[in-house]
C-alpha atoms as a PDB file:
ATOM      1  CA  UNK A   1      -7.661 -32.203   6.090  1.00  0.00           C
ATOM      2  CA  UNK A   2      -4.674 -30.397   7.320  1.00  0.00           C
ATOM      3  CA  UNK A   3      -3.097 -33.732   8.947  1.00  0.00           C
ATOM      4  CA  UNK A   4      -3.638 -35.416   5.322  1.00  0.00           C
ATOM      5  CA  UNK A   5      -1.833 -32.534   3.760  1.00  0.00           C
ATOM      6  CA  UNK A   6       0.986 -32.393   6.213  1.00  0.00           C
ATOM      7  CA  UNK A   7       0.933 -36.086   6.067  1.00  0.00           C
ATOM      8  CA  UNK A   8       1.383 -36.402   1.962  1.00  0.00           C
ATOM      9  CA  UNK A   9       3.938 -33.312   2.269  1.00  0.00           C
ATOM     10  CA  UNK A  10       5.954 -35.125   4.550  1.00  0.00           C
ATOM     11  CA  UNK A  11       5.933 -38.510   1.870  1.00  0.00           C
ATOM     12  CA  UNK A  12       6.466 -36.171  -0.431  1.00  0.00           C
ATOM     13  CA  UNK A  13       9.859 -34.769   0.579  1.00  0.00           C
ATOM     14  CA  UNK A  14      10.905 -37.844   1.750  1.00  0.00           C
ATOM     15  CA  UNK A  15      10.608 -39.627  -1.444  1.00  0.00           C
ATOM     16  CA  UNK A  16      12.304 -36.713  -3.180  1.00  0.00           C
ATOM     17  CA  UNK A  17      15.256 -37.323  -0.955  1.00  0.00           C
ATOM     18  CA  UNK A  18      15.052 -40.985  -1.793  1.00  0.00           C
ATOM     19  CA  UNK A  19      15.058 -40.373  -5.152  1.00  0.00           C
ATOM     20  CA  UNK A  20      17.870 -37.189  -5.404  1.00  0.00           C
ATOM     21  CA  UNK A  21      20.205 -39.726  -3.265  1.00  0.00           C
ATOM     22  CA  UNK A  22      23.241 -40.330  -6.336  1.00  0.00           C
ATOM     23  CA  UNK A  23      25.024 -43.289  -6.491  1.00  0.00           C
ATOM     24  CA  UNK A  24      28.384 -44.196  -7.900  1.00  0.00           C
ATOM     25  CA  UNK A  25      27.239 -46.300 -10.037  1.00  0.00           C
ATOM     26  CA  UNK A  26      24.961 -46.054 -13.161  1.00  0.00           C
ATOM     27  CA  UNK A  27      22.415 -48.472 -11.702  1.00  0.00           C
ATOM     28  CA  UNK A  28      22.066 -46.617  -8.658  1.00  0.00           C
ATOM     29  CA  UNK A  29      21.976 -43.255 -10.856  1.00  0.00           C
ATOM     30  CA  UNK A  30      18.799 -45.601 -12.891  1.00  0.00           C
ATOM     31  CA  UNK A  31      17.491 -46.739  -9.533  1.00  0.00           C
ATOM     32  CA  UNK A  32      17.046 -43.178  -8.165  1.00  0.00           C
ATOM     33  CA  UNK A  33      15.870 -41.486 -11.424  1.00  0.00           C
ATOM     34  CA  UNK A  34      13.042 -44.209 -11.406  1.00  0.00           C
ATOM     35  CA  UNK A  35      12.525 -43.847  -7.638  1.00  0.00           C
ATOM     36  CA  UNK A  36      12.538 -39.628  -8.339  1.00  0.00           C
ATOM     37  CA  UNK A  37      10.147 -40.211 -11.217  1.00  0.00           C
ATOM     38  CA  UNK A  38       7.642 -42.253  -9.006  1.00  0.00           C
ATOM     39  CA  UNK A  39       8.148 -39.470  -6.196  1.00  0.00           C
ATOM     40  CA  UNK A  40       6.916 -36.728  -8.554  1.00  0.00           C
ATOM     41  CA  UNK A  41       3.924 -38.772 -10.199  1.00  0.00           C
ATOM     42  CA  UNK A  42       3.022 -39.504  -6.332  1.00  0.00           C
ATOM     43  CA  UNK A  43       3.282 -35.890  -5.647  1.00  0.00           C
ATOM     44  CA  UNK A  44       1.387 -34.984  -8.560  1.00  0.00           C
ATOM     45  CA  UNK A  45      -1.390 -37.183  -7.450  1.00  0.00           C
ATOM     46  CA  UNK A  46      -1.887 -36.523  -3.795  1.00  0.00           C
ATOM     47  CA  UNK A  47      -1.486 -32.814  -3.920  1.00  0.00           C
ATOM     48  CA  UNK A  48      -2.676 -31.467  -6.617  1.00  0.00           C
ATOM     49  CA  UNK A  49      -4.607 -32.460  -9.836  1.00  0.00           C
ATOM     50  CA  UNK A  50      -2.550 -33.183 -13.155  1.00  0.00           C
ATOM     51  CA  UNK A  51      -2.465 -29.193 -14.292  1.00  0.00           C
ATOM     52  CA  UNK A  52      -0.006 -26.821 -13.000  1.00  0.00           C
ATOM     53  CA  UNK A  53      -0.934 -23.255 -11.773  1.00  0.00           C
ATOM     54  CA  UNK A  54       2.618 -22.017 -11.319  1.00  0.00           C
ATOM     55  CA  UNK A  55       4.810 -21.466 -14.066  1.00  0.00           C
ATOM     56  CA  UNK A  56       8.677 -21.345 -14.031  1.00  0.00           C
ATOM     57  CA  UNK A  57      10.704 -19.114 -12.077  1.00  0.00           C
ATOM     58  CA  UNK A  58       7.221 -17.622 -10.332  1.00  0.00           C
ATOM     59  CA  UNK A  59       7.415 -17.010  -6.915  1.00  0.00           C
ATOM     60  CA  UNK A  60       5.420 -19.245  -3.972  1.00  0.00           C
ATOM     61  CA  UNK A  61       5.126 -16.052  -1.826  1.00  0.00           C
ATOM     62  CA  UNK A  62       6.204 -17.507   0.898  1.00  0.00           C
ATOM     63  CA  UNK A  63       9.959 -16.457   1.962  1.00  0.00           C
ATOM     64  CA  UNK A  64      11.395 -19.723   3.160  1.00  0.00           C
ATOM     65  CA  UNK A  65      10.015 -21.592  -0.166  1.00  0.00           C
ATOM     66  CA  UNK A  66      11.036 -18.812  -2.614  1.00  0.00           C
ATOM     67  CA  UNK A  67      14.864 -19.176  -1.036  1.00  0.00           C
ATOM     68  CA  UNK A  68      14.938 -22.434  -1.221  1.00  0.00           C
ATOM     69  CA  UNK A  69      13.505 -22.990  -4.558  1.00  0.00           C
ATOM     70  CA  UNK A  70      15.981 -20.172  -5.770  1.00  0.00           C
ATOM     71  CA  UNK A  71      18.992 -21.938  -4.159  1.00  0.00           C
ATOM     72  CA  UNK A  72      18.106 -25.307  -5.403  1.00  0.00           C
ATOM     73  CA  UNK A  73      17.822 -24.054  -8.929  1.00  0.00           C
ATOM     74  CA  UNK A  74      21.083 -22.898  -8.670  1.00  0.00           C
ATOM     75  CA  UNK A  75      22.831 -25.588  -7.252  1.00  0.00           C
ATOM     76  CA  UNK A  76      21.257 -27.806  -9.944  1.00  0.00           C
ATOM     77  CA  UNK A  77      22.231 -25.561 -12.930  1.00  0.00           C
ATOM     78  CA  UNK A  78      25.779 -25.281 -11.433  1.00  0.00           C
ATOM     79  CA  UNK A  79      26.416 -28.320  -9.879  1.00  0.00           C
ATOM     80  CA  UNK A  80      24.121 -31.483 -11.582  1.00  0.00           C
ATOM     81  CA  UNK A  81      25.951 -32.790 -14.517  1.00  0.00           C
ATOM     82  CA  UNK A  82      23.620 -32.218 -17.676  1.00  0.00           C
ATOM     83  CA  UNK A  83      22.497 -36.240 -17.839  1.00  0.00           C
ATOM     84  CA  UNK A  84      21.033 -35.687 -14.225  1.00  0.00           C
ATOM     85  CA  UNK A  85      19.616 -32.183 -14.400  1.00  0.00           C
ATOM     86  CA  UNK A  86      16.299 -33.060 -16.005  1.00  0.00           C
ATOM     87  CA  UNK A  87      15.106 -34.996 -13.155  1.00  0.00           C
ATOM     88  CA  UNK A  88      16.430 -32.441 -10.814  1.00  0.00           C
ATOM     89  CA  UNK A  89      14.434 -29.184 -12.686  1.00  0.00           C
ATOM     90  CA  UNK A  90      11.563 -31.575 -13.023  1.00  0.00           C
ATOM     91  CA  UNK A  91      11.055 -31.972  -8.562  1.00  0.00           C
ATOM     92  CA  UNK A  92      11.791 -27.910  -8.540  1.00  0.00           C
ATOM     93  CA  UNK A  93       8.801 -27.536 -11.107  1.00  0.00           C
ATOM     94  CA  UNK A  94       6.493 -30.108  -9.006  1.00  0.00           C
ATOM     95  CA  UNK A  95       7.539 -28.295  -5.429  1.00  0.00           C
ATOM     96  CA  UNK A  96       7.124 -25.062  -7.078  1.00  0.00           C
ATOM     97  CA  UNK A  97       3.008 -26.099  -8.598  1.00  0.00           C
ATOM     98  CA  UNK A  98       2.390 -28.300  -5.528  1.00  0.00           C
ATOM     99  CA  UNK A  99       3.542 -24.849  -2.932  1.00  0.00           C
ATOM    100  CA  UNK A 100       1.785 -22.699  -5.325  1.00  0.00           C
ATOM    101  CA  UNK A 101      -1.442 -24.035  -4.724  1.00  0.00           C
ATOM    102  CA  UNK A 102      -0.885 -24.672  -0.977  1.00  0.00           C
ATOM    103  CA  UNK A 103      -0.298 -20.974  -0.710  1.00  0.00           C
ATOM    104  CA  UNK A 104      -3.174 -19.732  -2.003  1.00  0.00           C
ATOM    105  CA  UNK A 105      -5.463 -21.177   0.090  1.00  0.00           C
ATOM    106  CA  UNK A 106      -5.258 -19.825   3.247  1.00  0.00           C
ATOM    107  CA  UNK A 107      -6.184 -22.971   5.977  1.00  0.00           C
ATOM    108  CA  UNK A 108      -2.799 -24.300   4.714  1.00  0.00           C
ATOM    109  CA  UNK A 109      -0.760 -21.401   3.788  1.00  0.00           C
ATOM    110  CA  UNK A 110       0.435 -21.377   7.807  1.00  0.00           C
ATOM    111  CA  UNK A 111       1.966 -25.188   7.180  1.00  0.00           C
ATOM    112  CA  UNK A 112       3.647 -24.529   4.083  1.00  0.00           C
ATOM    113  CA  UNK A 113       7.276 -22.183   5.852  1.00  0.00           C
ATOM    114  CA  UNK A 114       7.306 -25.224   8.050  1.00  0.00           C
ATOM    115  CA  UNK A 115       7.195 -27.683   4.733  1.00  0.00           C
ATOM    116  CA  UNK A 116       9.849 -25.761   3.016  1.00  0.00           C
ATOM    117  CA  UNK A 117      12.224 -25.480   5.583  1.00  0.00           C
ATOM    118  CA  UNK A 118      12.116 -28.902   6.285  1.00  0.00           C
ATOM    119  CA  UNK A 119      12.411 -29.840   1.905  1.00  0.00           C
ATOM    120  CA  UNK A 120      15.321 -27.323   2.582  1.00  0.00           C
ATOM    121  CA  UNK A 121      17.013 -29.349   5.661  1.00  0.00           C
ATOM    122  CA  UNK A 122      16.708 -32.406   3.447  1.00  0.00           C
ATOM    123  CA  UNK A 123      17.836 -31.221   0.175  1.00  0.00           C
ATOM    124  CA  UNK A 124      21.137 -29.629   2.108  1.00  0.00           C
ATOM    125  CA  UNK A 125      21.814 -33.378   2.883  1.00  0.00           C
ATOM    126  CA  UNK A 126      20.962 -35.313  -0.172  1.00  0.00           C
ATOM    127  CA  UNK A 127      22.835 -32.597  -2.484  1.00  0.00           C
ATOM    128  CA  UNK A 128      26.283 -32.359  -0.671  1.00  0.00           C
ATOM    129  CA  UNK A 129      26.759 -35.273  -2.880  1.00  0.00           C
ATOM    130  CA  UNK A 130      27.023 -32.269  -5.417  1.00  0.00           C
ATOM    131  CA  UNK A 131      29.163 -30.282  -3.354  1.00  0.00           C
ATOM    132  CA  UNK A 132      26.143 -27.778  -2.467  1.00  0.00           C
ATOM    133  CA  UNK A 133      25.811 -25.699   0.115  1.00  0.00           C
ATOM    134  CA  UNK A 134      22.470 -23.946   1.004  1.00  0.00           C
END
């Protein structure tokens, strides 16, 4: 159960970076907002069932995760131009219901620093594109 977890985090994050990758042109901008979309409804489907138990702005309760969820949101409200921020505030939503869950149950709470630390090392890369630093 745990590997399975670990296993759909891992696809998880790495189709998030796929998808939060911006081109300079608009069909690469199309290509990864349809990429980002399918990342989320993926997400949404391995991890967790369609309802979310965290709401916005509610902490995971786990310190590396609540940083880095608090850092992304503000390099997306002060760095995404408004056409892109949607899809941006839409992955911070999914991370934050998908972590939410993972954290209250305690077999996989353990996993889940590891999991944000790594979402963290690989949103630092995709969003220098943005000029962000976290």
């Amino acid at each position: 159960m745990l590997k399975l977890l670990s296993l759909a985090l891992c696809t998880l994050f790495a189709l998030v970076i796929v998808g939060c990758n911006k081109g300079t042109t608009e069909g690469n901008a199309n290509a990864n907002a349809n990429a980002h979309a399918n990342a989320n409804r993926a997400a949404t489907a391995a991890t967790s069932p369609a309802t979310s138990t965290a709401t916005a702005g509610e902490k995971i309760g786990v310190p590396e995760c609540d940083d880095f969820i608090a850092k992304y949101e503000s390099c997306v409200t002060s760095h995404v131009p408004e056409a892109a921020r949607a899809q941006y505030k839409s992955s911070v939503e999914q991370w934050r219901s998908s972590w939410h869950k993972l954290a209250a149950n305690p077999q996989t709470k353990a996993t889940l620093a590891a999991a944000c630390k790594s979402a963290a090392e690989q949103a630092r890369t995709s969003m220098k594109t943005y000029n962000c630093t976290f």
